[in-house]
C-alpha atoms as a PDB file:
ATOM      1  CA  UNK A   1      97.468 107.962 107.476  1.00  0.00           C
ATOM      2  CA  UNK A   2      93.953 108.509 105.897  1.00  0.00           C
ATOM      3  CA  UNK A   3      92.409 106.761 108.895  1.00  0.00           C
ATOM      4  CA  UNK A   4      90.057 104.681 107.007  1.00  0.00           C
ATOM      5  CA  UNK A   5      90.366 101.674 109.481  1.00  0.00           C
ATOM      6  CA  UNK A   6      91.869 101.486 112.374  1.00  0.00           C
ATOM      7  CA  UNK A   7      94.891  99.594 111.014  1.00  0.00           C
ATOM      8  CA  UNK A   8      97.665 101.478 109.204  1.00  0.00           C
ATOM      9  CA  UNK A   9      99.119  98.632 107.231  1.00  0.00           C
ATOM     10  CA  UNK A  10      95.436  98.085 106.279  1.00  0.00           C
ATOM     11  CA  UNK A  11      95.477 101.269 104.961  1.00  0.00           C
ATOM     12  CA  UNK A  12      98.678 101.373 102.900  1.00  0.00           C
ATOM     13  CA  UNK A  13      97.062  98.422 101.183  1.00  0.00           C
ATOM     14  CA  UNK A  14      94.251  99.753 100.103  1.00  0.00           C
ATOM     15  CA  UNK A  15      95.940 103.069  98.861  1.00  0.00           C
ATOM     16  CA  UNK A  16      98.623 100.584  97.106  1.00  0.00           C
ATOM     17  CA  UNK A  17      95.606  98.941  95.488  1.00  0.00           C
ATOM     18  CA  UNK A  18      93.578 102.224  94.480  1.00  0.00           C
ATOM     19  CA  UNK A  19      96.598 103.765  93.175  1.00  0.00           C
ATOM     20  CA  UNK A  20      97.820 100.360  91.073  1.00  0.00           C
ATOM     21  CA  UNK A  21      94.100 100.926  89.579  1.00  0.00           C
ATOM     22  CA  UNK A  22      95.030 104.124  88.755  1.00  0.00           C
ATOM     23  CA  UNK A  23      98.092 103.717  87.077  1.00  0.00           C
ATOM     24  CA  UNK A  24      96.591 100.577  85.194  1.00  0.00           C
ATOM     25  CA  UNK A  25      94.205 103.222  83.704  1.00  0.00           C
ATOM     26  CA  UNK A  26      96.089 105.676  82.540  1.00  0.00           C
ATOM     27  CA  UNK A  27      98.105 103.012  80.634  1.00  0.00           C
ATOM     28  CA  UNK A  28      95.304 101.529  78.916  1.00  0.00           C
ATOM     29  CA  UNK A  29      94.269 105.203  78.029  1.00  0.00           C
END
């Protein structure tokens, strides 16, 4: 999708990752 590497599943995991930080934030906040 964002073409960060060259794997797609790679990818996804990352995002899933950044946006579970995300959400973890605004909880705490």
């Amino acid at each position: 999708m964002l073409g960060i590497t060259k794997h797609p599943q790679q990818d996804f995991f990352f995002i899933k990752i950044f946006m579970s930080c995300v959400l973890f934030k605004l909880i705490l906040n």
